[in-house]
PDB file of N, CA and C in Angstrom:
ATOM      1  N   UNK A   1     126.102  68.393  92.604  1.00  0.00           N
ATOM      2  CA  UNK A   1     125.854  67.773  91.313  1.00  0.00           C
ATOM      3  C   UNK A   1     124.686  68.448  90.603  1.00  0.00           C
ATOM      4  N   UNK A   2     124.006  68.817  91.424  1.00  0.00           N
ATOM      5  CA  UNK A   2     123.085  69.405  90.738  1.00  0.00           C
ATOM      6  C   UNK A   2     122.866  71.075  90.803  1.00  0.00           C
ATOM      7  N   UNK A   3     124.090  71.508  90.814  1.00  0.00           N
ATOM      8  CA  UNK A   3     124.383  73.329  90.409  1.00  0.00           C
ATOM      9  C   UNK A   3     124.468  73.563  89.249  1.00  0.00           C
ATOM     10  N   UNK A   4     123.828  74.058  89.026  1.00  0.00           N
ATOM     11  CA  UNK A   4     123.989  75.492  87.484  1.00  0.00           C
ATOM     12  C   UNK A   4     123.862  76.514  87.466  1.00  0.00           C
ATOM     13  N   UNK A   5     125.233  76.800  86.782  1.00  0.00           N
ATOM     14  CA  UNK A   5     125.799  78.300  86.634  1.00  0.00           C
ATOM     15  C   UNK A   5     124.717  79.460  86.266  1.00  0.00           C
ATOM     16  N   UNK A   6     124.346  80.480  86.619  1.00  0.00           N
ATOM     17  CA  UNK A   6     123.847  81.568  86.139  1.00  0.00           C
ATOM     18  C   UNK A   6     124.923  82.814  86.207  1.00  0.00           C
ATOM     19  N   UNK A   7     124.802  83.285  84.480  1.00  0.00           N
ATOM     20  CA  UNK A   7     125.263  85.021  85.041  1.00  0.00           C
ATOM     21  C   UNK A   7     124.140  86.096  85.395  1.00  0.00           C
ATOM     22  N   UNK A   8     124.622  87.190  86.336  1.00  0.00           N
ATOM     23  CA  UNK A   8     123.858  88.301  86.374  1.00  0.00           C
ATOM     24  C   UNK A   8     123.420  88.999  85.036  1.00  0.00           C
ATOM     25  N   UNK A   9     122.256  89.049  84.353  1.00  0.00           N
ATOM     26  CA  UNK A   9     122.012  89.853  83.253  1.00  0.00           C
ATOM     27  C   UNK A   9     121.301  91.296  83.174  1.00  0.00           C
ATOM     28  N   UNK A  10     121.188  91.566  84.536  1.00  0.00           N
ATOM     29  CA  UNK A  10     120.359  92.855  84.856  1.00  0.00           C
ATOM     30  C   UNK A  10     121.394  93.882  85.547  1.00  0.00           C
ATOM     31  N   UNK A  11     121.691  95.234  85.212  1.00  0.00           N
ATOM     32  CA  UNK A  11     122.687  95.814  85.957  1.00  0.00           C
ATOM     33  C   UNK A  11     123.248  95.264  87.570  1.00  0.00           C
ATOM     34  N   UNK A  12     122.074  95.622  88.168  1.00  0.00           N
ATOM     35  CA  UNK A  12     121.933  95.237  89.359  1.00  0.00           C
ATOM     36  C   UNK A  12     121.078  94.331  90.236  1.00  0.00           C
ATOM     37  N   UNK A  13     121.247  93.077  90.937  1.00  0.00           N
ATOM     38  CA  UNK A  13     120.309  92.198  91.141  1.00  0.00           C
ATOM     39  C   UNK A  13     119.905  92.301  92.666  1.00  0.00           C
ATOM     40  N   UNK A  14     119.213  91.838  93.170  1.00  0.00           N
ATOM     41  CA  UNK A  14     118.780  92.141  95.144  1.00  0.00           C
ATOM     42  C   UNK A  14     119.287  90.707  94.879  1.00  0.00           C
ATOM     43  N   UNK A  15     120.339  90.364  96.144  1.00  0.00           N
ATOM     44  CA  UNK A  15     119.749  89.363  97.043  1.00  0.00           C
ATOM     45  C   UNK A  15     119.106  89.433  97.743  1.00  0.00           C
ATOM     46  N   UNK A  16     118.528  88.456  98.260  1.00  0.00           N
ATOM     47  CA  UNK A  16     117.577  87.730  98.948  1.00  0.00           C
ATOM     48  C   UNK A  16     117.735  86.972 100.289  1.00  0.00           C
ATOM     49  N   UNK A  17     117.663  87.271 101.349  1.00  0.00           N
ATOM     50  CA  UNK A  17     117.430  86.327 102.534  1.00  0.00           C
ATOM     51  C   UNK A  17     116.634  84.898 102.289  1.00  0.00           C
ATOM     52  N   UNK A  18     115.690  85.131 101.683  1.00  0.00           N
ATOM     53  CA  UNK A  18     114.426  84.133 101.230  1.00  0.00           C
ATOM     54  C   UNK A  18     113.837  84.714 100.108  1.00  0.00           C
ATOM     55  N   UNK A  19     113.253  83.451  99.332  1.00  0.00           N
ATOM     56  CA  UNK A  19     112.834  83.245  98.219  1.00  0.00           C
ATOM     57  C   UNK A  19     111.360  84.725  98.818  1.00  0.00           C
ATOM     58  N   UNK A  20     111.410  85.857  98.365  1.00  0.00           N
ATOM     59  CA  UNK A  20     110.403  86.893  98.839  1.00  0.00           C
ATOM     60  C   UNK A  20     110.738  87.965  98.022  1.00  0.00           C
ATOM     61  N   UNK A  21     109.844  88.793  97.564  1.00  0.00           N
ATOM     62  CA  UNK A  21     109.849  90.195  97.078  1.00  0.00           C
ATOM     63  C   UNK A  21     109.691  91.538  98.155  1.00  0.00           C
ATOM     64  N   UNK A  22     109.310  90.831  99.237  1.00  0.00           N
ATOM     65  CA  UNK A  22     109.772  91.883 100.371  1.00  0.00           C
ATOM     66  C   UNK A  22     110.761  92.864 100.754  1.00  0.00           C
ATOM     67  N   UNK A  23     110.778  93.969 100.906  1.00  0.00           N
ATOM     68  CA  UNK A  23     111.705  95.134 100.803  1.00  0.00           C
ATOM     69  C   UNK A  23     112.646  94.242 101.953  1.00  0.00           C
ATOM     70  N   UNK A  24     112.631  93.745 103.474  1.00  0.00           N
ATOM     71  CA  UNK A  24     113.035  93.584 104.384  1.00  0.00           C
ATOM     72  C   UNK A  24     113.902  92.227 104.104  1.00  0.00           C
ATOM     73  N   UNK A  25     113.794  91.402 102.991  1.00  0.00           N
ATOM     74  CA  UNK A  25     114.443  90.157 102.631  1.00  0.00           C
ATOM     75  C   UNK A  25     115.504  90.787 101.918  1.00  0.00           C
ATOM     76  N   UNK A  26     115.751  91.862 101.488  1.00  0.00           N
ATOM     77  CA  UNK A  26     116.756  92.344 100.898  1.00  0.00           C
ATOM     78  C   UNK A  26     118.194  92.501 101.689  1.00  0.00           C
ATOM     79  N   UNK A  27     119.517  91.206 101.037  1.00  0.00           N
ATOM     80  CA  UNK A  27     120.594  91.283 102.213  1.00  0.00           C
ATOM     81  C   UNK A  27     121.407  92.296 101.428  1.00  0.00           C
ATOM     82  N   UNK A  28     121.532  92.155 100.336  1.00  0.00           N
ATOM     83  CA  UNK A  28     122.686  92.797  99.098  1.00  0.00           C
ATOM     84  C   UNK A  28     122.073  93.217  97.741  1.00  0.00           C
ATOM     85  N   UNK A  29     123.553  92.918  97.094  1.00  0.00           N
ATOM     86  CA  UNK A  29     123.445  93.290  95.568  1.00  0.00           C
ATOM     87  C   UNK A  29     124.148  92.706  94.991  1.00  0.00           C
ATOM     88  N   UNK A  30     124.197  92.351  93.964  1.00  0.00           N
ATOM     89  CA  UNK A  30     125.394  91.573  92.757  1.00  0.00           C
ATOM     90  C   UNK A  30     125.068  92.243  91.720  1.00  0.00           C
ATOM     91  N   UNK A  31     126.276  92.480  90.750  1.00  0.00           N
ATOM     92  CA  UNK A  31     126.672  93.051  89.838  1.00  0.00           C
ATOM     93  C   UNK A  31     126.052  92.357  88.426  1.00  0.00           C
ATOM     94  N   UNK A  32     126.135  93.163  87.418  1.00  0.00           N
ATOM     95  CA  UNK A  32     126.028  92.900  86.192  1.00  0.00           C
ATOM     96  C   UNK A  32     127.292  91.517  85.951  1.00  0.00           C
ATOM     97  N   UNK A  33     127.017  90.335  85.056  1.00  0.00           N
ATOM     98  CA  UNK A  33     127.950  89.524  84.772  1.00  0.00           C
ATOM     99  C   UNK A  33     128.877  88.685  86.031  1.00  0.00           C
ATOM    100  N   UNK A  34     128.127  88.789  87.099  1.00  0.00           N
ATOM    101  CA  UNK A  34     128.548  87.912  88.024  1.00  0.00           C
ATOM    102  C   UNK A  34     128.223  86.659  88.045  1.00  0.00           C
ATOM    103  N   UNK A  35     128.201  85.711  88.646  1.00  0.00           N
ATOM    104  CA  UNK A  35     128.413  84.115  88.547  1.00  0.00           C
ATOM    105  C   UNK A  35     127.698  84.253  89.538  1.00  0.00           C
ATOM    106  N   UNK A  36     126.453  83.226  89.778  1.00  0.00           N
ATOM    107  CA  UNK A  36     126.067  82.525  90.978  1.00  0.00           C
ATOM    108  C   UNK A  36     125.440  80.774  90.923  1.00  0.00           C
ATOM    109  N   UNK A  37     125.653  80.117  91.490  1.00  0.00           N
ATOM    110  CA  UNK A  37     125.645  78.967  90.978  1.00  0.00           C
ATOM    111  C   UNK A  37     124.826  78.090  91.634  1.00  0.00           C
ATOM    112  N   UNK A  38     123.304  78.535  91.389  1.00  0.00           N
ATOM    113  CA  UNK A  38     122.070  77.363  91.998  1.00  0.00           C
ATOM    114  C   UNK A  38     121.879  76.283  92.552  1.00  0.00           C
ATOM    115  N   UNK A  39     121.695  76.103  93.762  1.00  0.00           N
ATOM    116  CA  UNK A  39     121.589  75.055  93.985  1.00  0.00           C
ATOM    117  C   UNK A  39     120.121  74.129  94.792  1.00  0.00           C
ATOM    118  N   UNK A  40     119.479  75.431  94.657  1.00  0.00           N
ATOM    119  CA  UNK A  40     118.147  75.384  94.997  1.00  0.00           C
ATOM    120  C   UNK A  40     116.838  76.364  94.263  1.00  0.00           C
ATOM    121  N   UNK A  41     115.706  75.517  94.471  1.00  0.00           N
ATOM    122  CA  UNK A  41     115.062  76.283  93.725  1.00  0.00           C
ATOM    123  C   UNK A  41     113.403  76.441  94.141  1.00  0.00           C
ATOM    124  N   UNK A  42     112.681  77.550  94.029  1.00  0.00           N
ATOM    125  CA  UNK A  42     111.675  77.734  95.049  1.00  0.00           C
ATOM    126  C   UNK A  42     110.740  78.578  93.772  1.00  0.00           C
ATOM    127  N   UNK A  43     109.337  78.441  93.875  1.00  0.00           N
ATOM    128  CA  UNK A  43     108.301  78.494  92.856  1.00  0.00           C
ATOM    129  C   UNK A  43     107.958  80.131  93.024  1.00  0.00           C
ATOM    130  N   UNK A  44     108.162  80.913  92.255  1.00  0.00           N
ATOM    131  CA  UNK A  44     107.919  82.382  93.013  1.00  0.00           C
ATOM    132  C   UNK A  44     106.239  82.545  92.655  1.00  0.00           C
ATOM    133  N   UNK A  45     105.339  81.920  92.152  1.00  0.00           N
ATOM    134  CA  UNK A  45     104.006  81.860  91.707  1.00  0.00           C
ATOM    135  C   UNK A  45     103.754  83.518  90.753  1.00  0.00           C
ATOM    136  N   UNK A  46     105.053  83.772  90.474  1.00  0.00           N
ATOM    137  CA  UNK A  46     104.422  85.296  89.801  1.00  0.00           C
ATOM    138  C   UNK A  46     105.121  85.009  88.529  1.00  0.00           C
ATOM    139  N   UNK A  47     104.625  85.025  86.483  1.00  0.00           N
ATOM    140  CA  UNK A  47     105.381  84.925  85.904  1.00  0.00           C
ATOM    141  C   UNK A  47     106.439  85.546  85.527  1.00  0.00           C
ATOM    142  N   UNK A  48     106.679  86.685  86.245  1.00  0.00           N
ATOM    143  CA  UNK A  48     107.361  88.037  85.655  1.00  0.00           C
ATOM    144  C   UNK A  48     108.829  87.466  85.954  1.00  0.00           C
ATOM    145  N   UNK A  49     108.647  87.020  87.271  1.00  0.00           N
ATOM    146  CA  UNK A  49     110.035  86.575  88.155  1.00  0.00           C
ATOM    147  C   UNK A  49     110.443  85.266  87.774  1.00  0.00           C
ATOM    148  N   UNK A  50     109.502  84.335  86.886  1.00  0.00           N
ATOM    149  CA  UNK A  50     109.806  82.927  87.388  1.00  0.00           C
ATOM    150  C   UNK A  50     110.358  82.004  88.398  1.00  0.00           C
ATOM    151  N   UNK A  51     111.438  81.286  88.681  1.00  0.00           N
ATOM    152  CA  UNK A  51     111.838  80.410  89.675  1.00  0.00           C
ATOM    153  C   UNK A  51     113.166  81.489  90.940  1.00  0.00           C
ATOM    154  N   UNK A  52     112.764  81.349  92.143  1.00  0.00           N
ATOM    155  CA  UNK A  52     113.702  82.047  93.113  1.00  0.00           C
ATOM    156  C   UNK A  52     114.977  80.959  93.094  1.00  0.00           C
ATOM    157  N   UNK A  53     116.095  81.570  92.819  1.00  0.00           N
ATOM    158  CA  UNK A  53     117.060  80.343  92.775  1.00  0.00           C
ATOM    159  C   UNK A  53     118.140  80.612  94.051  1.00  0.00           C
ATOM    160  N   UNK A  54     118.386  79.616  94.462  1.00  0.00           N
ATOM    161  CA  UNK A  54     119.097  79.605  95.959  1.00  0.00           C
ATOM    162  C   UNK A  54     120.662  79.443  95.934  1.00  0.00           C
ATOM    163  N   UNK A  55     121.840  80.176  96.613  1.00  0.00           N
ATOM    164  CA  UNK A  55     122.642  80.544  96.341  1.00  0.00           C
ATOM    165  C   UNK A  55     123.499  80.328  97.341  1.00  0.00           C
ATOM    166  N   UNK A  56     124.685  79.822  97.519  1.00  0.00           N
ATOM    167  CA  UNK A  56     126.026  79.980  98.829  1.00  0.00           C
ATOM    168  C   UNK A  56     126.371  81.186  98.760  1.00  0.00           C
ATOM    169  N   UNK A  57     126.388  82.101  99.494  1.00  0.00           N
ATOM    170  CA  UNK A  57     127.280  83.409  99.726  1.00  0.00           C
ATOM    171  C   UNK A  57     128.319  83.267 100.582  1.00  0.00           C
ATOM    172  N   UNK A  58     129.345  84.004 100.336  1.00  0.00           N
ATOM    173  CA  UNK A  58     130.576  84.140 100.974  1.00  0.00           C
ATOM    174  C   UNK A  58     130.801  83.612 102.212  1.00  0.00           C
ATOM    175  N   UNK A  59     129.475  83.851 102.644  1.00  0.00           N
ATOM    176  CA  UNK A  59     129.840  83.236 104.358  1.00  0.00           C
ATOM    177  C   UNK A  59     128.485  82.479 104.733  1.00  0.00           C
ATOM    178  N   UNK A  60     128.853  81.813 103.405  1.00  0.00           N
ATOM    179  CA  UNK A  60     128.121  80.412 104.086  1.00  0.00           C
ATOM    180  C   UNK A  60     126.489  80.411 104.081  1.00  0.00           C
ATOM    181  N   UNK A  61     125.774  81.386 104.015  1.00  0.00           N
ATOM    182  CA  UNK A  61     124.400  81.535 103.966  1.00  0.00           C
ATOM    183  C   UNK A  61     123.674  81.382 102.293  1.00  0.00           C
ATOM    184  N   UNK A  62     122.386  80.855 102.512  1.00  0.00           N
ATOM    185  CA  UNK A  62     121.570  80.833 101.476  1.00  0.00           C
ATOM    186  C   UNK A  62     121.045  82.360 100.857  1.00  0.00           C
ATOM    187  N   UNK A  63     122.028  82.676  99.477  1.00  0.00           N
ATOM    188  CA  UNK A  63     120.883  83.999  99.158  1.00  0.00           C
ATOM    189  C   UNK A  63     119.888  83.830  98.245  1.00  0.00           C
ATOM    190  N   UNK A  64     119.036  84.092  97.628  1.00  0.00           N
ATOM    191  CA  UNK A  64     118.023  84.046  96.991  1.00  0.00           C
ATOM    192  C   UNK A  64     117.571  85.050  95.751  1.00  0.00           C
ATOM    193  N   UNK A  65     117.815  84.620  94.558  1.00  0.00           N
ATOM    194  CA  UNK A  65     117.967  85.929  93.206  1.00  0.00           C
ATOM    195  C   UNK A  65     116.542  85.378  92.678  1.00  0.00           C
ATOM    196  N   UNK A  66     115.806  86.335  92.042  1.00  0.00           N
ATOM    197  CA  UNK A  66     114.860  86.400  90.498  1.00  0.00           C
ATOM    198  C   UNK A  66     115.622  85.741  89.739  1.00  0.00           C
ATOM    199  N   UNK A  67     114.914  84.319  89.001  1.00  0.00           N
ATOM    200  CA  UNK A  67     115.261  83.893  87.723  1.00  0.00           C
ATOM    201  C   UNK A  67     115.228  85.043  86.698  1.00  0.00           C
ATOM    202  N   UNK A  68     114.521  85.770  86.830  1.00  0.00           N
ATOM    203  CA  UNK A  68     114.454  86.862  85.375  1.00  0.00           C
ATOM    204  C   UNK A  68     115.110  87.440  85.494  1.00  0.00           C
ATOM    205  N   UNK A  69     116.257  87.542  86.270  1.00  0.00           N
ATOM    206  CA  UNK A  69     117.439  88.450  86.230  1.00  0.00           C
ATOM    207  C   UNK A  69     118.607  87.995  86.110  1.00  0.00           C
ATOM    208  N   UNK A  70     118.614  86.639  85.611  1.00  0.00           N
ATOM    209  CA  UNK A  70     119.777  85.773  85.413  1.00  0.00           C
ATOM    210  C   UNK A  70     119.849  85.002  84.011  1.00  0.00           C
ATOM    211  N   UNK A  71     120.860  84.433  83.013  1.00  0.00           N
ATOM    212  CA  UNK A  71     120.844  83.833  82.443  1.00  0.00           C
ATOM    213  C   UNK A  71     121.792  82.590  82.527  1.00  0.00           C
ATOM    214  N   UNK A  72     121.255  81.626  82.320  1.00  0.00           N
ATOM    215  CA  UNK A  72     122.266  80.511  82.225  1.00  0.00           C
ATOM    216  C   UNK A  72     123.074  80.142  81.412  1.00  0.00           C
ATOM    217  N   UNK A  73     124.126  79.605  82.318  1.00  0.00           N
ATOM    218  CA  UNK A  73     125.548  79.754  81.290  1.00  0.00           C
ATOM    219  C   UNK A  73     125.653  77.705  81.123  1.00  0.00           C
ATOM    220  N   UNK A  74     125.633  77.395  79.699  1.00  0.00           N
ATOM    221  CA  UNK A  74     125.897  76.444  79.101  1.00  0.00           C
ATOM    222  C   UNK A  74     127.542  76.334  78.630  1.00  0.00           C
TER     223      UNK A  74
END
């Protein structure tokens, strides 16, 4: 109930293992104009990035994107 849609707005986005800017939290990638659909949300304390938003992936695990690399779809 409480998911909202984001598209990818940056060519290419990192997922995330955890809400982290760490090279080693890096699981993947998602595309320009992809769908991911929030369902969690974690304070990244840096403004550039704003909010780490938390994600179901394919198999079941939490991934973790930059708000500043997403826009929300209304």
């Amino acid at each position: 109930a409480n998911e909202i849609e984001f598209v990818v707005d940056a060519l290419g986005a990192n997922v995330r293992s955890r809400p982290s800017q760490d090279d080693d939290a890096v699981i993947g990638v998602i595309q320009k104009d992809e769908i991911v659909c929030a369902y969690q949300y974690a304070y990244s304390g840096d403004t550039s990035i704003g909010r780490w938003l938390g994600f179901i992936l394919d198999n079941g695990d939490t991934g973790w994107i930059a708000e500043n690399l997403l826009e929300p779809l209304y």
